[in-house]
Protein backbone atom coordinates (compact mmCIF):
# COMPACT_ATOMS: atom_id res chain seq x y z
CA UNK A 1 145.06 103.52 87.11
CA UNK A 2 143.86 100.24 85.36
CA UNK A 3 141.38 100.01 82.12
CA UNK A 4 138.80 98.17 82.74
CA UNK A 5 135.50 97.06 80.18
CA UNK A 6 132.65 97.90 81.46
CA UNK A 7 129.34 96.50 79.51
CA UNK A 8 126.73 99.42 79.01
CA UNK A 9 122.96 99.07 77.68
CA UNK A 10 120.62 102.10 76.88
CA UNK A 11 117.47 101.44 78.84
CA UNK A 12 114.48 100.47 76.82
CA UNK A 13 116.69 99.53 73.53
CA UNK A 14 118.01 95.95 72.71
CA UNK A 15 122.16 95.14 73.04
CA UNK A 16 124.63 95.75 75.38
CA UNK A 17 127.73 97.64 74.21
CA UNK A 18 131.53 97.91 75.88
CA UNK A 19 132.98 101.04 77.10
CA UNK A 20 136.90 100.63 77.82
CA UNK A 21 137.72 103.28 80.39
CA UNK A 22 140.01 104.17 83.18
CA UNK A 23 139.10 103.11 86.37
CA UNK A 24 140.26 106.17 87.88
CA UNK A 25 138.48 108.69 85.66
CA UNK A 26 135.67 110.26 86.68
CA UNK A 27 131.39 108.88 85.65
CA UNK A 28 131.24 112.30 83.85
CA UNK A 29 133.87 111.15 81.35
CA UNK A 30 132.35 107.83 80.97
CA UNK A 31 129.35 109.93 79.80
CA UNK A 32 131.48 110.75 77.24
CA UNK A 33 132.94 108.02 76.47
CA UNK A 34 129.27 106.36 76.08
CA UNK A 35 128.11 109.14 73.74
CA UNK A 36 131.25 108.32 71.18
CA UNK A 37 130.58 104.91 71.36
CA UNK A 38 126.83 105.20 70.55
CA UNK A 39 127.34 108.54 68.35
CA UNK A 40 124.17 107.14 66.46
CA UNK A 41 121.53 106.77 69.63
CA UNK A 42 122.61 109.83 71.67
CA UNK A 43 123.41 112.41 68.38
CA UNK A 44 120.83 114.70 69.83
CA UNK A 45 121.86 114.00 73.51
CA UNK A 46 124.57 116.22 75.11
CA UNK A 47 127.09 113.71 77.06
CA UNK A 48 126.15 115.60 80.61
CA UNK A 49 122.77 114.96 80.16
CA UNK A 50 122.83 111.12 80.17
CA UNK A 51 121.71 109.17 83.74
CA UNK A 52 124.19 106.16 84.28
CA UNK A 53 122.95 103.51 87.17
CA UNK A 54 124.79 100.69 88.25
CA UNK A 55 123.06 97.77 86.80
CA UNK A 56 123.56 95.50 90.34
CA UNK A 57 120.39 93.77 91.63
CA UNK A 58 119.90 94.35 95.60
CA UNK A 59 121.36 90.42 95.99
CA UNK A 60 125.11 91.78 94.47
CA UNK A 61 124.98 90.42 91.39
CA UNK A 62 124.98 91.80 88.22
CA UNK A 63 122.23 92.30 85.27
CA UNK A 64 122.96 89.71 82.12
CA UNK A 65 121.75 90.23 78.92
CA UNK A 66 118.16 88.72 79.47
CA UNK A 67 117.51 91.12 82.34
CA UNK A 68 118.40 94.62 80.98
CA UNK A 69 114.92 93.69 78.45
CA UNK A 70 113.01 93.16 81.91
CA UNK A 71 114.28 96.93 83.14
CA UNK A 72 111.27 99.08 83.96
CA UNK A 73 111.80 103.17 84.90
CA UNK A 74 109.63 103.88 87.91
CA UNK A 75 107.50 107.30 88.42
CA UNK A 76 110.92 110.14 88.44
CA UNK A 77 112.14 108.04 85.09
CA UNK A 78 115.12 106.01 87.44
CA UNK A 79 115.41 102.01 86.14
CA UNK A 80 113.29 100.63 89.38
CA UNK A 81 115.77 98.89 91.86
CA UNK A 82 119.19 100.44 90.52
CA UNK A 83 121.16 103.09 91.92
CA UNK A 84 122.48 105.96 89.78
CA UNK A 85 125.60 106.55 89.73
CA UNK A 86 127.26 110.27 90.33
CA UNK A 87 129.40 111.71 87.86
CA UNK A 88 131.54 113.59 90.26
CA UNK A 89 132.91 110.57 91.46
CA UNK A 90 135.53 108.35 90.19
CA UNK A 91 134.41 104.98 88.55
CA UNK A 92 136.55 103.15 91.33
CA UNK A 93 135.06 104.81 94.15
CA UNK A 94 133.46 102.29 96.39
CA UNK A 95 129.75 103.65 95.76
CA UNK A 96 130.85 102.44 92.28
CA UNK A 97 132.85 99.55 91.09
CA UNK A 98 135.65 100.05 93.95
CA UNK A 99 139.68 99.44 93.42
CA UNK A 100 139.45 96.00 92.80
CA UNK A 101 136.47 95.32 90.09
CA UNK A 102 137.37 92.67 87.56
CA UNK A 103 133.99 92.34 84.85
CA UNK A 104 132.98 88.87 84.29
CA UNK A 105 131.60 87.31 80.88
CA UNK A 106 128.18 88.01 80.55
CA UNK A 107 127.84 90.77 83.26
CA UNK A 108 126.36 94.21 82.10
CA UNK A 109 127.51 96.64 84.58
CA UNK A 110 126.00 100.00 83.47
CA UNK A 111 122.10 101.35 82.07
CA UNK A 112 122.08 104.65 80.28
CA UNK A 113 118.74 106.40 80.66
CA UNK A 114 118.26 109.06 77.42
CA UNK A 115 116.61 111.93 78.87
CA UNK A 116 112.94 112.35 78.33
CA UNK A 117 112.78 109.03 77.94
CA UNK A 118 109.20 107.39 78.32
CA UNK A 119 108.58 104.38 80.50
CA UNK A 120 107.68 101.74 77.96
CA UNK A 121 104.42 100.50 77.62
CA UNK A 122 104.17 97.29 78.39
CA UNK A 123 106.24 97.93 81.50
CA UNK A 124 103.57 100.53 82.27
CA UNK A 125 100.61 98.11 82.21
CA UNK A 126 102.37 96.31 85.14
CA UNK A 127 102.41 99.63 86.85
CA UNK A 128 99.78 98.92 89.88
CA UNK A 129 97.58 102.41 90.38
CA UNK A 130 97.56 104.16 93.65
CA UNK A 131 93.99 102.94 94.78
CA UNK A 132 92.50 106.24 94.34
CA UNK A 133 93.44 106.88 91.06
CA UNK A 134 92.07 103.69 90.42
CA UNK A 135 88.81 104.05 91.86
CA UNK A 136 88.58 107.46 89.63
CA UNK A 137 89.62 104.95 86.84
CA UNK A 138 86.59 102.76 87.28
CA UNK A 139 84.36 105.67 87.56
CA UNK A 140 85.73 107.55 84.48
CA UNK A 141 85.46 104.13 82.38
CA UNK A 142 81.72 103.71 83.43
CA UNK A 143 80.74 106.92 81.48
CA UNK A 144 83.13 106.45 78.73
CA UNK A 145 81.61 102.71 78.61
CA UNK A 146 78.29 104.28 78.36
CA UNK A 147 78.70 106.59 75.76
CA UNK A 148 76.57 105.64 73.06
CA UNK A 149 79.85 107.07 69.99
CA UNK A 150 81.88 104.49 71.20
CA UNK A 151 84.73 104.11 68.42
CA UNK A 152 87.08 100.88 67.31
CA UNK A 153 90.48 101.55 66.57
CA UNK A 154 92.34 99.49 63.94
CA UNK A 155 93.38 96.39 66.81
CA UNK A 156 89.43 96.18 67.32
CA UNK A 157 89.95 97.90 70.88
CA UNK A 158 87.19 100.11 71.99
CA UNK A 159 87.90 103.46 73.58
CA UNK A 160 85.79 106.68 73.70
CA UNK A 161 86.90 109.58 71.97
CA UNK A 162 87.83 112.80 74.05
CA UNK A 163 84.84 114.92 72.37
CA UNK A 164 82.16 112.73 72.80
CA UNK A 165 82.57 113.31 76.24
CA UNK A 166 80.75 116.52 78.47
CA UNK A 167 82.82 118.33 81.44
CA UNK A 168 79.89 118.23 83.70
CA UNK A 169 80.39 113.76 83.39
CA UNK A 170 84.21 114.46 83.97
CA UNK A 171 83.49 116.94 86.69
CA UNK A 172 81.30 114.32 88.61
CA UNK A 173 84.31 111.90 88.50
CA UNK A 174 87.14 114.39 89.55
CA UNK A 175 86.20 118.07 90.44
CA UNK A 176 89.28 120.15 90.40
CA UNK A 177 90.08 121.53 93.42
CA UNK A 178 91.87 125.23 93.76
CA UNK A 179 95.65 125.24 94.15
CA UNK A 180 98.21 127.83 92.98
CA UNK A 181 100.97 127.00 90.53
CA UNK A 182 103.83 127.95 92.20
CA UNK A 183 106.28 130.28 89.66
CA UNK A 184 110.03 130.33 89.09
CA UNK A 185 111.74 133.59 88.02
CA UNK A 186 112.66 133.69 84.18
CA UNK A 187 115.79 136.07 83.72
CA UNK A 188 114.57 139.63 82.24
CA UNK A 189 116.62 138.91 78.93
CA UNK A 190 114.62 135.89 78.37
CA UNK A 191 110.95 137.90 78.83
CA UNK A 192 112.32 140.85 76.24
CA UNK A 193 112.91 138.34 73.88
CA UNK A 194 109.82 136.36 74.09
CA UNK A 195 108.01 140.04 74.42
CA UNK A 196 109.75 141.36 71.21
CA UNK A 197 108.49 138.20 69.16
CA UNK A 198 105.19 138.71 70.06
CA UNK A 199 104.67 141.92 69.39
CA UNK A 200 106.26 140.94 66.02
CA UNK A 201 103.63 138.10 65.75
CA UNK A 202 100.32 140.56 66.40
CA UNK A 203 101.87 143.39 63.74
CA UNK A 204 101.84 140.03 61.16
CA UNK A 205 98.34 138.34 62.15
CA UNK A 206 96.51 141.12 63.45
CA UNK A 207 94.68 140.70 66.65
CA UNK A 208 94.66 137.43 69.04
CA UNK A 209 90.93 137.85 70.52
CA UNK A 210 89.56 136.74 66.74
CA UNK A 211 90.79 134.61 64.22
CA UNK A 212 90.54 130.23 63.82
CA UNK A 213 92.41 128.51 66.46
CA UNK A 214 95.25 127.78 64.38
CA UNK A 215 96.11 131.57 64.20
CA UNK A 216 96.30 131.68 68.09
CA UNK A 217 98.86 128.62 68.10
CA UNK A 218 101.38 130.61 66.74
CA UNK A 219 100.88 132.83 70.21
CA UNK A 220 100.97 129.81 72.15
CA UNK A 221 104.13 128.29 70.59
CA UNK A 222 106.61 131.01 71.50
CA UNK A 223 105.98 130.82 75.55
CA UNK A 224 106.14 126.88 75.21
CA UNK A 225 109.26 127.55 73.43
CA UNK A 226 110.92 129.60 75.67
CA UNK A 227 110.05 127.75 78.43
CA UNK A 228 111.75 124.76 77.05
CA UNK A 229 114.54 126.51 75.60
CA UNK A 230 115.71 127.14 79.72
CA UNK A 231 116.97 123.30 80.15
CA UNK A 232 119.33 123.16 77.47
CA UNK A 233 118.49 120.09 75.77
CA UNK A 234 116.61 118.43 78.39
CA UNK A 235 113.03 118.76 77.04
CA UNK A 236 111.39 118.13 73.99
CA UNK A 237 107.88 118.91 72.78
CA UNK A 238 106.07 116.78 71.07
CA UNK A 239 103.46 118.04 68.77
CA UNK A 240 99.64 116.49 68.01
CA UNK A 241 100.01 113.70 70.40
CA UNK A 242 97.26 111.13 70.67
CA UNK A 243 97.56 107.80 73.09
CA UNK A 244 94.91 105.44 73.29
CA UNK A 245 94.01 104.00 77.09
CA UNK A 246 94.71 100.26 78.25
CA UNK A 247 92.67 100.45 81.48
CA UNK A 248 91.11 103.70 80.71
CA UNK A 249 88.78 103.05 78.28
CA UNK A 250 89.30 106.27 76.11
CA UNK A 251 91.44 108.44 73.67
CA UNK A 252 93.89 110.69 74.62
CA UNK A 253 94.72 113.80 72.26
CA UNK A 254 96.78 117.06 73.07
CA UNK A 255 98.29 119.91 70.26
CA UNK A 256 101.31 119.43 72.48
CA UNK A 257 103.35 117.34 74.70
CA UNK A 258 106.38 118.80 76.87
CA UNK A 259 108.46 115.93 78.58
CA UNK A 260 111.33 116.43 80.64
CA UNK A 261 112.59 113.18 82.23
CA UNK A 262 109.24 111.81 83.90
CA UNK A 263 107.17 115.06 84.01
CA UNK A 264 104.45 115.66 81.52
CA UNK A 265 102.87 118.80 80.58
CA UNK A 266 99.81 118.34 78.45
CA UNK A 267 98.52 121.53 76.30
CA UNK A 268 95.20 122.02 74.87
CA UNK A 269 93.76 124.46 72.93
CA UNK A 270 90.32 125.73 74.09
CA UNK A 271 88.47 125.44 70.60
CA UNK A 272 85.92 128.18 69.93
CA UNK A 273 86.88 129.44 73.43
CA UNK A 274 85.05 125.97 75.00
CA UNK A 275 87.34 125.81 78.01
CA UNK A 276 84.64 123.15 79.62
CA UNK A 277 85.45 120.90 76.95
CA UNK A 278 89.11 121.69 76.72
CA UNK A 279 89.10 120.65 80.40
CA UNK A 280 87.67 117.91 79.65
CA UNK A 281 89.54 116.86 77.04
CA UNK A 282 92.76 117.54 79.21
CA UNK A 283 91.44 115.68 82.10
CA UNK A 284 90.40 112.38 79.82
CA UNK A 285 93.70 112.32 78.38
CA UNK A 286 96.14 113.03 81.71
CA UNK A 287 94.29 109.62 83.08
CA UNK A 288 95.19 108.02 79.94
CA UNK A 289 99.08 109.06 79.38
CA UNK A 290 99.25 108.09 83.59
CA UNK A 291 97.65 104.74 82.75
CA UNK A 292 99.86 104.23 79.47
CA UNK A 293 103.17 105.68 81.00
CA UNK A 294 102.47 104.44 84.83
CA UNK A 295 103.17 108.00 85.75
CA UNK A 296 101.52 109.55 89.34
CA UNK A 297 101.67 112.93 88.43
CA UNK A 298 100.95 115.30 85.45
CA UNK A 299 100.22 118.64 84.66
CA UNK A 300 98.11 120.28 81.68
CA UNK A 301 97.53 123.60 80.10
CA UNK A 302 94.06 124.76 78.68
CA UNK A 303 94.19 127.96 76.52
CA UNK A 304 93.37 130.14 73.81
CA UNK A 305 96.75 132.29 74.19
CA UNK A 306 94.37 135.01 76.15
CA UNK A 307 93.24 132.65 79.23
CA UNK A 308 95.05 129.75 80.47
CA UNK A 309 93.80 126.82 82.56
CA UNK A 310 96.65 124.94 85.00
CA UNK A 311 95.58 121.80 86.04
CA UNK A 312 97.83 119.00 87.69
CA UNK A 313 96.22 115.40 88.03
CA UNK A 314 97.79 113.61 91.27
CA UNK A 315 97.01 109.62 92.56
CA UNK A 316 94.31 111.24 94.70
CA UNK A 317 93.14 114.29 93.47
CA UNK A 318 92.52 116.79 90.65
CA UNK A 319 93.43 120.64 91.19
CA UNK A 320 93.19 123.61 89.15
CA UNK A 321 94.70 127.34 88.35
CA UNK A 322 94.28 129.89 86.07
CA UNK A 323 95.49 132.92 84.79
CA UNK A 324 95.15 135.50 82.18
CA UNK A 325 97.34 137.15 79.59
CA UNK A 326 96.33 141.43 79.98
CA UNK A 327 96.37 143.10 76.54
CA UNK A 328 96.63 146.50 75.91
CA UNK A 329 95.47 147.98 72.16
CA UNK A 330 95.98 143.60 71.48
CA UNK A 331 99.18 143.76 72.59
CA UNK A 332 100.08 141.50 75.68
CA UNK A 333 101.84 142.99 78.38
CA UNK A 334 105.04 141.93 79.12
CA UNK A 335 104.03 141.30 82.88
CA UNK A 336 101.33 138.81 82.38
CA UNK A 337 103.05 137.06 79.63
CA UNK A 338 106.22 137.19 82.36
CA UNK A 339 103.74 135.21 84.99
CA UNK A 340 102.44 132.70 82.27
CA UNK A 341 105.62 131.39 81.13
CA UNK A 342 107.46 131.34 85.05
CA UNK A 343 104.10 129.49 86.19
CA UNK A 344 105.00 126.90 82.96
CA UNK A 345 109.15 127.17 84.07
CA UNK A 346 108.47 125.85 87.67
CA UNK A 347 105.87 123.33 86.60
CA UNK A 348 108.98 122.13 84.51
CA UNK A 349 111.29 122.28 87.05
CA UNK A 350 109.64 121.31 90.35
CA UNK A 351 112.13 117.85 91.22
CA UNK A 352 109.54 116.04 93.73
């Protein structure tokens, strides 16, 4: 058992930090060990939850200072060219540092990657598009470009705004194709719950079918909630979300945002029941958070609580589901309120 220091640095923030540790123990208590020494950074973070890499380049040597700034996280959120490190392993296991590591000055030897982390933007921009989703790039910018309500944000950059924009101009660029989003089982505890609350919610607003939009986000909420509430800490939602494109040449807005390490589900609420230009508005924006984040695949969600609108936006294609809360007297059945949130749970938990 020796100590050794091993220099740490939390992907995508300036400074390295030391962690003296045992090179015996096991990665899972330097987890721990890196949460106490950065109590600040990782306060909402459990210690379990944290991705550790060894921060060796493929010629041997390690990262200094200079090139933990240069670190970019590829498509599954993984610092590109690193290897992570497994936390049921010892520190000295040869995968890792070995018997016989001695740190040098100015080596850093580990990155931290926070969970739901986003790959930062000027990293992105670097991010070469698969050729098909670049093509649909260049054919989406030539109606944005042509639209006539063309706005100016405040760094003088042009970009089209999502509403100014009709489904049947996005459909000609990428028609949806049918696919079925695949479902993972929800425990029955979970589904009472959520049930219960809603049943609460339509006794205080009355029914879903009417009402402004803002009513039926307070349906919405709950199954989004739920959902998340399944990874323990490992997903946060992000709530009215707008990005403006780089190399799409539009606006990007969503009521919410659910990220869980790379993945990226994008809701949108169908106003006045206009799931055309919901779509639409979905679509637009998934190109733009892919060309801002460098990310190959995301999913959205179109709905006004009742219907719901699945879409996942791939390198080379578009594709589409849909499916439909039942209510009877207004009141949603626990079944298809059941297959809603378990389509939502596997979209969140698919690891390809």
């Amino acid at each position: 058992m020796v100590e050794i220091s091993l220099e740490c640095a939390i992907v995508g923030q300036a400074g390295t930090f030391d962690v003296d540790t045992d090179d015996s123990a096991k990665v899972s208590r330097l987890k721990k060990k890196i949460k106490v020494e950065k109590k600040n950074d990782l306060k909402d973070v459990d210690a379990d939850k944290l991705q550790l890499f060894l921060a060796k380049k493929a010629n041997g040597k390690w990262l200094d200072g200079a090139g933990v700034v240069a670190v970019t996280l590829d498509g599954d959120g993984h610092p590109q060219g690193f290897e992570q490190m497994d936390p049921t392993l010892w520190i000295n296991n040869d995968k890792h540092f070995g018997k016989n590591f001695g740190p040098a000055e100015g080596e850093v030897h580990v990155l931290v990657v926070v969970p739901g982390q986003r790959l930062p933007i000027a990293a992105a921009a670097n991010h070469e598009p698969h050729p098909a989703r670049k093509k649909r790039w260049e054919e989406l910018n030539e109606v944005l470009d042509r639209n006539k309500k063309a706005k100016v944000n405040a760094a003088g950059e042009s970009s089209t705004g999502y509403s100014y924009v009709s489904f049947s101009d996005v459909d000609r660029v990428m028609r949806a194709r049918r696919y079925e989003q695949s479902s993972k089982v929800i425990e029955i505890e979970k589904i009472d719950v959520l049930h219960a609350y809603l049943l609460l919610l339509t006794k205080a607003f009355g029914e879903i079918v009417t009402g402004k939009e803002a009513k039926r986000l307070h349906f919405i909420v709950p199954i989004l909630a739920c959902v998340c509430g399944l990874f323990d800490g490992e997903v946060r939602i992000l709530a009215e979300e707008t990005v403006i494109g780089k190399r799409v040449h539009g606006d990007g807005s969503f009521e919410f945002v659910i990220e869980r390490g790379s993945k990226r589900v994008c809701i949108v609420e169908a106003k006045r029941d206009d799931f055309q230009q919901g779509l639409a508005q979905a679509y637009v924006g998934c190109e733009v958070l892919a060309d801002v984040e460098g990310l190959t695949k995301l999913y959205s969600i179109v709905t006004n609580f009742k219907e719901w609108y699945f879409s996942r936006s791939l390198d080379d294609k578009v594709e589409r589901d849909d499916a439909t809360i039942d209510l009877e007297h207004d009141i949603p059945t626990r079944e298809s309120v059941k297959r809603i949130a378990e389509k939502i749970y596997s979209m969140l938990s698919e690891d390809d």
